[in-house]
C-alpha atoms as a PDB file:
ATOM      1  CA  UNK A   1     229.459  44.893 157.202  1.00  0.00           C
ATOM      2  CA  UNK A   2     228.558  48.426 156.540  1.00  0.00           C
ATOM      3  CA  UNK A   3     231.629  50.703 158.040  1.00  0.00           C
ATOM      4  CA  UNK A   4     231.781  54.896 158.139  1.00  0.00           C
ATOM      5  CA  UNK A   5     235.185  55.901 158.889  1.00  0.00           C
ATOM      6  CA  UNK A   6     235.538  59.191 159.409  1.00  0.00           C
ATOM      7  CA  UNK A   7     238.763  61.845 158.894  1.00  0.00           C
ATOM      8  CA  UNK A   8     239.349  65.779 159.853  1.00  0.00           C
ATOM      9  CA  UNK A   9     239.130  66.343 163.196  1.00  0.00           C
ATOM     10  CA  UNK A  10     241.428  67.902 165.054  1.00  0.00           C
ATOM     11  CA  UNK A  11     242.889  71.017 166.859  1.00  0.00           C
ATOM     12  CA  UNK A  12     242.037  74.175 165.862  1.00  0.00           C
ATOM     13  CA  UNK A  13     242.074  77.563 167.562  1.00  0.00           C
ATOM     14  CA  UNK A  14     239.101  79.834 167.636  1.00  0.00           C
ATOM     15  CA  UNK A  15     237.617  81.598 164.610  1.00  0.00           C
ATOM     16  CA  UNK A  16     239.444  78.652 162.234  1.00  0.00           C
ATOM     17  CA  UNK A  17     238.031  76.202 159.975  1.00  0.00           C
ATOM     18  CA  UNK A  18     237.762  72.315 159.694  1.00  0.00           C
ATOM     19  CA  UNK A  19     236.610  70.045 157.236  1.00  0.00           C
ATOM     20  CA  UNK A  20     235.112  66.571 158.232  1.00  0.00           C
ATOM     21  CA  UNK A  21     234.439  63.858 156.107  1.00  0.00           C
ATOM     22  CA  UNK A  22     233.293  60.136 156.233  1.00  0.00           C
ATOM     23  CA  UNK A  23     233.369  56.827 153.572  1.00  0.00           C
ATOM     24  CA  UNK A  24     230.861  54.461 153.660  1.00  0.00           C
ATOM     25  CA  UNK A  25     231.859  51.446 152.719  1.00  0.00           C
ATOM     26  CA  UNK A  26     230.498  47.499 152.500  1.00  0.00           C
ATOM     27  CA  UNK A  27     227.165  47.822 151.258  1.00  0.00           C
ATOM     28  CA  UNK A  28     226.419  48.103 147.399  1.00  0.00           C
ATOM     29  CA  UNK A  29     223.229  49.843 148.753  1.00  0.00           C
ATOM     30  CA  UNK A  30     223.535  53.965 148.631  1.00  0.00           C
ATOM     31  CA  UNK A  31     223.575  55.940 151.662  1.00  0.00           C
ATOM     32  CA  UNK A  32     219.791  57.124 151.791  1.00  0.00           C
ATOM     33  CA  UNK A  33     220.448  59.953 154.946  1.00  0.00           C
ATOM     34  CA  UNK A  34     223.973  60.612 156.189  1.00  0.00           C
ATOM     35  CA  UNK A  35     224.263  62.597 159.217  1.00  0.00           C
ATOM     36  CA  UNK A  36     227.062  64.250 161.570  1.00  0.00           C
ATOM     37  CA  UNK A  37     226.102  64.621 165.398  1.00  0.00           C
ATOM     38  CA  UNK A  38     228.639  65.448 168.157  1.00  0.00           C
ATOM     39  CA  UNK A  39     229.012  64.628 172.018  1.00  0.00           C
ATOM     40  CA  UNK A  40     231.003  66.543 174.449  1.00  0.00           C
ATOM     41  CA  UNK A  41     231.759  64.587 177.538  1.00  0.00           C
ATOM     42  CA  UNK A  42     229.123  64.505 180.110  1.00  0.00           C
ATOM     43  CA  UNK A  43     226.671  65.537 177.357  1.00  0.00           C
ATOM     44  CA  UNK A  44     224.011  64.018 175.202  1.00  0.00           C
ATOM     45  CA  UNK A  45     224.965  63.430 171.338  1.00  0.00           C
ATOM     46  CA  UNK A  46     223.107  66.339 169.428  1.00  0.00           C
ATOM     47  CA  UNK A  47     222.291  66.594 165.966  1.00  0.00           C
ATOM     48  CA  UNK A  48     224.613  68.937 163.961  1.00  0.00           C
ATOM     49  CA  UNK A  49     223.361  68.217 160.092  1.00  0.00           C
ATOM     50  CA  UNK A  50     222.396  65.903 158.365  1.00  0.00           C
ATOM     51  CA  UNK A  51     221.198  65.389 154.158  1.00  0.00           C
ATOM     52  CA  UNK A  52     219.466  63.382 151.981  1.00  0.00           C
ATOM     53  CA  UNK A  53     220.230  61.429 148.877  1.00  0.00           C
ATOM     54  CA  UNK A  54     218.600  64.296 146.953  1.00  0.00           C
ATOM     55  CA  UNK A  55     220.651  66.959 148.700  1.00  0.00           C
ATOM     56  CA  UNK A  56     217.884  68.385 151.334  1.00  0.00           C
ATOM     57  CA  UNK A  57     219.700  69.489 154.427  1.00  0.00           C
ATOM     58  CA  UNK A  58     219.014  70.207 157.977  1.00  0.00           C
ATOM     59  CA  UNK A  59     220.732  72.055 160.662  1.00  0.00           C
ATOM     60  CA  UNK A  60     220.532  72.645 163.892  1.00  0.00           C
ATOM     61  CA  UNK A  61     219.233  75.686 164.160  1.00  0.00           C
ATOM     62  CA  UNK A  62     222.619  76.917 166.199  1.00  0.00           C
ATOM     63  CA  UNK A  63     224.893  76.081 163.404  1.00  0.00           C
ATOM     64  CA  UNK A  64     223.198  77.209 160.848  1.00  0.00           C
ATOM     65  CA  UNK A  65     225.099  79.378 158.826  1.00  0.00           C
ATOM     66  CA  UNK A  66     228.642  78.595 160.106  1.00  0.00           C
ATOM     67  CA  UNK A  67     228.547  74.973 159.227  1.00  0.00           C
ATOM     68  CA  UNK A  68     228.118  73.013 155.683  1.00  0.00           C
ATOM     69  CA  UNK A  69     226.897  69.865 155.151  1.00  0.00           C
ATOM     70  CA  UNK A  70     227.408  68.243 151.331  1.00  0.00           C
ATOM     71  CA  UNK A  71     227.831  64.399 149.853  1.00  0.00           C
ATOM     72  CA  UNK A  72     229.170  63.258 146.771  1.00  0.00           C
ATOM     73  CA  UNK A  73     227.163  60.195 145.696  1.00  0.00           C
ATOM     74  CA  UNK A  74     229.639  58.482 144.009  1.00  0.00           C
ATOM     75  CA  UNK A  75     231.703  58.211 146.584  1.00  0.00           C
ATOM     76  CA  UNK A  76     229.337  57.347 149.204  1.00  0.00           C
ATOM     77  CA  UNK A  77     231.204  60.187 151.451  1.00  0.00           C
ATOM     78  CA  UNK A  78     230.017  63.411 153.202  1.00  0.00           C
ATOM     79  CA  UNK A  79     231.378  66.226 154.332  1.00  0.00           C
ATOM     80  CA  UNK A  80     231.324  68.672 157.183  1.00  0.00           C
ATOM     81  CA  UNK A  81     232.585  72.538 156.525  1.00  0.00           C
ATOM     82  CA  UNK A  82     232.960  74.240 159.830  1.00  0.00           C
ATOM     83  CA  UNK A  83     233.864  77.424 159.746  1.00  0.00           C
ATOM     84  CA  UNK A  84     234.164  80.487 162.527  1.00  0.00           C
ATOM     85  CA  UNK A  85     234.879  77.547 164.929  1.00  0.00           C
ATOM     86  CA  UNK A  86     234.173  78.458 168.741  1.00  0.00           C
ATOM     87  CA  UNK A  87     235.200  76.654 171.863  1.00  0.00           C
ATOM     88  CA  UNK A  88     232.156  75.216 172.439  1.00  0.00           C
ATOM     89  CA  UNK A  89     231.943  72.973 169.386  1.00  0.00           C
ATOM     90  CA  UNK A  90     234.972  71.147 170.819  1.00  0.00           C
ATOM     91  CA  UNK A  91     233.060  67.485 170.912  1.00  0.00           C
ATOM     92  CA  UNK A  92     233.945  64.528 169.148  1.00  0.00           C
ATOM     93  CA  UNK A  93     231.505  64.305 165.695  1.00  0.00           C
ATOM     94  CA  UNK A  94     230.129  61.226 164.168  1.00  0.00           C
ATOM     95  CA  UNK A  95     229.248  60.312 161.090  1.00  0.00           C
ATOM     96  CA  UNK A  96     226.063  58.733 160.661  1.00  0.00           C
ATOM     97  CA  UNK A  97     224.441  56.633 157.824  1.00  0.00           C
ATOM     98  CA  UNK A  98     220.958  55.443 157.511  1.00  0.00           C
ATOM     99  CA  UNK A  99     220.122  52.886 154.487  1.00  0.00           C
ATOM    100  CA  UNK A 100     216.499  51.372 153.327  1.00  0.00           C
ATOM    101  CA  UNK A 101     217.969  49.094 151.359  1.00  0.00           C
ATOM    102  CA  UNK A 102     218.170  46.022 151.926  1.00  0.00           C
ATOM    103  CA  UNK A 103     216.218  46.610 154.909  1.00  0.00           C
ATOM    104  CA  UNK A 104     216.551  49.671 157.351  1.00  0.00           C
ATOM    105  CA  UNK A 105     219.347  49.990 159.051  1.00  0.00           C
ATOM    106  CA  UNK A 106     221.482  52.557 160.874  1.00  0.00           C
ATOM    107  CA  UNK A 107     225.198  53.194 161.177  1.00  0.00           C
ATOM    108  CA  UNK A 108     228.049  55.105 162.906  1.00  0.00           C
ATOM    109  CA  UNK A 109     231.717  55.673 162.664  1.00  0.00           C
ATOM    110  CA  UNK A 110     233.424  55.772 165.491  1.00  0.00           C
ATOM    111  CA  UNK A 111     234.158  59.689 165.629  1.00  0.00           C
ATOM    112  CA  UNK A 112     236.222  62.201 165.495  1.00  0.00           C
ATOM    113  CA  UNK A 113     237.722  64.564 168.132  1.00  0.00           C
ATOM    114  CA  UNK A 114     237.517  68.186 167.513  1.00  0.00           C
ATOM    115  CA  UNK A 115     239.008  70.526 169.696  1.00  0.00           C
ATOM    116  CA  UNK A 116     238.462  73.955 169.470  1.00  0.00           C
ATOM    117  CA  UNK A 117     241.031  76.366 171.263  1.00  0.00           C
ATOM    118  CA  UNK A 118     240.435  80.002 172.943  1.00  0.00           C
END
């Protein structure tokens, strides 16, 4: 069983800096996309980044700029820089992971809370 367990989150006051970051483990397969998204209660999960095998990256276009997505291969892990932290990316974040191999399939962690204070 594929599992993504992520590590990072927590409180931070406004203007600070976190760094997120999730394994991948049980599959010999590598990670093809991996991808962080983030729900606030009441709200829809959103996209936040997400990147390739190859290292292409994608942001939303909102966090562009104050955020950092990265992977190291080898370690089936990626990362999450947030930096200049506001109050409204309090949400917890999940880690994503989408393989082709041996068929497509799709994964999550179970998230992280971040909480960001005023």
């Amino acid at each position: 069983q594929v599992r993504l367990v992520e590590s990072g989150g927590g409180l931070v006051q406004a203007g600070g800096s976190l760094r997120l970051s999730c394994a991948a483990s049980g599959s010999t397969f590598s990670v093809n996309t991996f991808g962080w998204y983030r729900q606030a209660p009441g709200q829809q999960r959103e996209l936040v980044a997400t990147i390739t095998y190859g290292g292409t990256t994608n942001y939303a276009d909102s966090l562009r700029g104050r955020f950092t997505i990265s992977r190291d291969n080898a370690k089936n892990t990626v990362y999450l820089q947030m930096n200049s932290l506001k109050p409204e990316d309090t949400a917890v974040y999940y880690c994503n992971a989408v393989f082709l191999f041996p068929t497509r399939s799709s994964s999550w962690g179970q998230g992280t809370q971040v909480t960001v204070s005023s």
